[in-house]
C-alpha atoms as a PDB file:
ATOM      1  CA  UNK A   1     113.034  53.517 175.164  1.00  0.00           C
ATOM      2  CA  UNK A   2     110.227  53.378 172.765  1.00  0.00           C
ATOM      3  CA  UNK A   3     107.441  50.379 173.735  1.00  0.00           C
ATOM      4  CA  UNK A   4     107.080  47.940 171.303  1.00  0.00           C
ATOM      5  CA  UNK A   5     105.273  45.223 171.239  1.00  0.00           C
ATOM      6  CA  UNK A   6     105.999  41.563 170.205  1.00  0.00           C
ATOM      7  CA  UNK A   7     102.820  39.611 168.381  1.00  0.00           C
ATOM      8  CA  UNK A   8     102.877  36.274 167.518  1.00  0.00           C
ATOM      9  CA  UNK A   9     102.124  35.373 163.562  1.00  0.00           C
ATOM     10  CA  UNK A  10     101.054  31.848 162.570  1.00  0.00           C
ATOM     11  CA  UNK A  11     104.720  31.075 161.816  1.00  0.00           C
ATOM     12  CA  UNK A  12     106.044  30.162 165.063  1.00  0.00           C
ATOM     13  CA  UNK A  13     109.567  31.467 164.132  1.00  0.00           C
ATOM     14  CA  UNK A  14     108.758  34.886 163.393  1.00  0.00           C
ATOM     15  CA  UNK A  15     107.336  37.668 165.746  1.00  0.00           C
ATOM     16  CA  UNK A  16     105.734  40.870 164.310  1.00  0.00           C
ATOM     17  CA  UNK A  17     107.557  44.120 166.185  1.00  0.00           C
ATOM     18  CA  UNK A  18     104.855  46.972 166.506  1.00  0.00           C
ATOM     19  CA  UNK A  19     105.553  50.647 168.043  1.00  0.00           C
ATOM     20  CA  UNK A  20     103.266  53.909 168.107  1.00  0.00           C
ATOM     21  CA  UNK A  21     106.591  55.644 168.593  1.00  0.00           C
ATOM     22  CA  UNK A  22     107.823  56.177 165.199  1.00  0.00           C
ATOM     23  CA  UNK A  23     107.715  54.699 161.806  1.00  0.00           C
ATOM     24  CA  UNK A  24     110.354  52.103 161.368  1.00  0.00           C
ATOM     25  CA  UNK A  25     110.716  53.245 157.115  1.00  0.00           C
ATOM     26  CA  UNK A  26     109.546  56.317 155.637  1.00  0.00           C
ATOM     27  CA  UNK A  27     107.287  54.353 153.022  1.00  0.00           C
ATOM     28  CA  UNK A  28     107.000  51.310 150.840  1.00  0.00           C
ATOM     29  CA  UNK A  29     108.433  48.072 152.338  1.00  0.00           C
ATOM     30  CA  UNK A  30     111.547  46.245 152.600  1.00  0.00           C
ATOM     31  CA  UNK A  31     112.266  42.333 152.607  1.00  0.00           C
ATOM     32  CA  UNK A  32     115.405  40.331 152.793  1.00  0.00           C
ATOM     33  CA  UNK A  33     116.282  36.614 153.059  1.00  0.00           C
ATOM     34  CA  UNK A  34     120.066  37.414 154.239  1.00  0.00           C
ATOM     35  CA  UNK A  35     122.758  39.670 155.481  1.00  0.00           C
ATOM     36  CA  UNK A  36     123.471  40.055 152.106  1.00  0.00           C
ATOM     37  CA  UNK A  37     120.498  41.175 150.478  1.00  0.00           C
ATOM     38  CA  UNK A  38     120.145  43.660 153.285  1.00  0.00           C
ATOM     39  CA  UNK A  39     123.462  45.346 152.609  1.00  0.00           C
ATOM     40  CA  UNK A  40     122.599  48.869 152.143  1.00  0.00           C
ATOM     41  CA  UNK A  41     119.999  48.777 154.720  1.00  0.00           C
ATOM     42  CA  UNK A  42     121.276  49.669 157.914  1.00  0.00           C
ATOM     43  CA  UNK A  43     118.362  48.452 160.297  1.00  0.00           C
ATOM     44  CA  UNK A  44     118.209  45.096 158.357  1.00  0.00           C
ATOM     45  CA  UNK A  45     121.901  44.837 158.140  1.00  0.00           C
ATOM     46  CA  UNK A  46     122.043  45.407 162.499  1.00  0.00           C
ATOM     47  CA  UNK A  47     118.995  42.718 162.706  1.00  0.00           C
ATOM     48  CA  UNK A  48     120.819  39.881 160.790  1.00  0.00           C
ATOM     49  CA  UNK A  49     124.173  40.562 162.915  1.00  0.00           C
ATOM     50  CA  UNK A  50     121.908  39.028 165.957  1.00  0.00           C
ATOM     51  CA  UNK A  51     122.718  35.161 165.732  1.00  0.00           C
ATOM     52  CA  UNK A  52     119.593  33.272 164.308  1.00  0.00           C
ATOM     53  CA  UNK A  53     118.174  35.979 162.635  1.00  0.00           C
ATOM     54  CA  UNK A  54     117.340  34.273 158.913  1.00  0.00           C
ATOM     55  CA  UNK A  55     114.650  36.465 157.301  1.00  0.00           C
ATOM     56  CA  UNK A  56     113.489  40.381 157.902  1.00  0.00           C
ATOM     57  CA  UNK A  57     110.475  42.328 156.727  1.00  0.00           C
ATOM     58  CA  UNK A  58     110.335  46.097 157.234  1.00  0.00           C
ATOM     59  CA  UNK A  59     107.407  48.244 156.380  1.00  0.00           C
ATOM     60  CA  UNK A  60     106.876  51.573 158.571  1.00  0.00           C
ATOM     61  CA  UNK A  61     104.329  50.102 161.261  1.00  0.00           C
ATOM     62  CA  UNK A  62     106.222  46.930 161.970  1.00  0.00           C
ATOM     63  CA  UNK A  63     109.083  44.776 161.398  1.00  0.00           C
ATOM     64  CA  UNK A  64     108.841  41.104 161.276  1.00  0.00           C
ATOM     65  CA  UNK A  65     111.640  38.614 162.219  1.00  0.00           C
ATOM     66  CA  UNK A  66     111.856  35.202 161.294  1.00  0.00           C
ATOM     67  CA  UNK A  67     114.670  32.984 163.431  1.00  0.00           C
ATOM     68  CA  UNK A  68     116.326  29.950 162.721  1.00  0.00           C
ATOM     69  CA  UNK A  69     113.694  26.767 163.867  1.00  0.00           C
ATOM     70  CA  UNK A  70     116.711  25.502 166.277  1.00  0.00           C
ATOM     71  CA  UNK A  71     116.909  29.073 167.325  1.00  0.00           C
ATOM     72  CA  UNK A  72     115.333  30.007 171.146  1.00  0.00           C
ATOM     73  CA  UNK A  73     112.987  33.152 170.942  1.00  0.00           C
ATOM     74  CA  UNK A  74     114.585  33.833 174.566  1.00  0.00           C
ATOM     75  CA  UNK A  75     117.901  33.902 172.616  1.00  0.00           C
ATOM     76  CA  UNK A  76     116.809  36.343 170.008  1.00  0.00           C
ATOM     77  CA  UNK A  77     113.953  38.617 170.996  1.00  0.00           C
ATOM     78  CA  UNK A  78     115.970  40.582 173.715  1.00  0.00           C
ATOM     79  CA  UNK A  79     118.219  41.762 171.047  1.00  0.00           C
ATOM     80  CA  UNK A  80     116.178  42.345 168.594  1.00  0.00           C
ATOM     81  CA  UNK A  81     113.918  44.705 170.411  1.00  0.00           C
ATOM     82  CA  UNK A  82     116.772  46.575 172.172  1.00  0.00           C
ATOM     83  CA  UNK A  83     118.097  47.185 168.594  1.00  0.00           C
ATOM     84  CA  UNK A  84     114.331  48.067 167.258  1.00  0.00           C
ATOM     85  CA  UNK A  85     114.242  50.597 170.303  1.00  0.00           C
ATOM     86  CA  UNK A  86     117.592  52.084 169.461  1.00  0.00           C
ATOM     87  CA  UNK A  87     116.570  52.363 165.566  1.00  0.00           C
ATOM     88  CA  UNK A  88     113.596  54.775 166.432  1.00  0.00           C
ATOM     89  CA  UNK A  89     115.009  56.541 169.057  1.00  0.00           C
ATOM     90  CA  UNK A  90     117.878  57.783 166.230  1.00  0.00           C
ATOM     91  CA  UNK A  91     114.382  58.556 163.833  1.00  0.00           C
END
């Protein structure tokens, strides 16, 4: 499993997801405010499937997650990395 690492950012419901492993987009960046929006992007699509997942911002060194404010990180951030970890191991 690739390491990543979980930063906070000054909003307290979103954690930055960092990896040396691989990039996490080819190039240019990728933002969506729902499942819809992120449609045609698989990785985005998986990452708004976890409950309480409301925004998502690729670029290729990290991937920030927003959650819901009534949303537990303890809830979330297991999921999210385990599906992070499984995205660049398929890279």
């Amino acid at each position: 499993m690739p390491p990543l690492q979980a930063e906070p950012t000054p909003n307290p419901n979103s954690l930055k997801f960092t990896t040396d492993a691989a990039p996490f987009l080819d190039g240019g960046v990728a933002a969506y405010t729902s499942a819809e929006e992120a449609e045609e992007d698989p990785l985005a699509r998986a990452l708004f499937a976890i409950s309480g997942v409301e925004d998502v911002f690729v670029t290729p060194q990290f991937v920030t997650v927003s959650k819901a404010p009534d949303t537990d990180w303890a809830a979330v951030k297991p999921a999210v990395e385990a599906l992070l970890s499984d995205h660049l191991e398929g890279r």
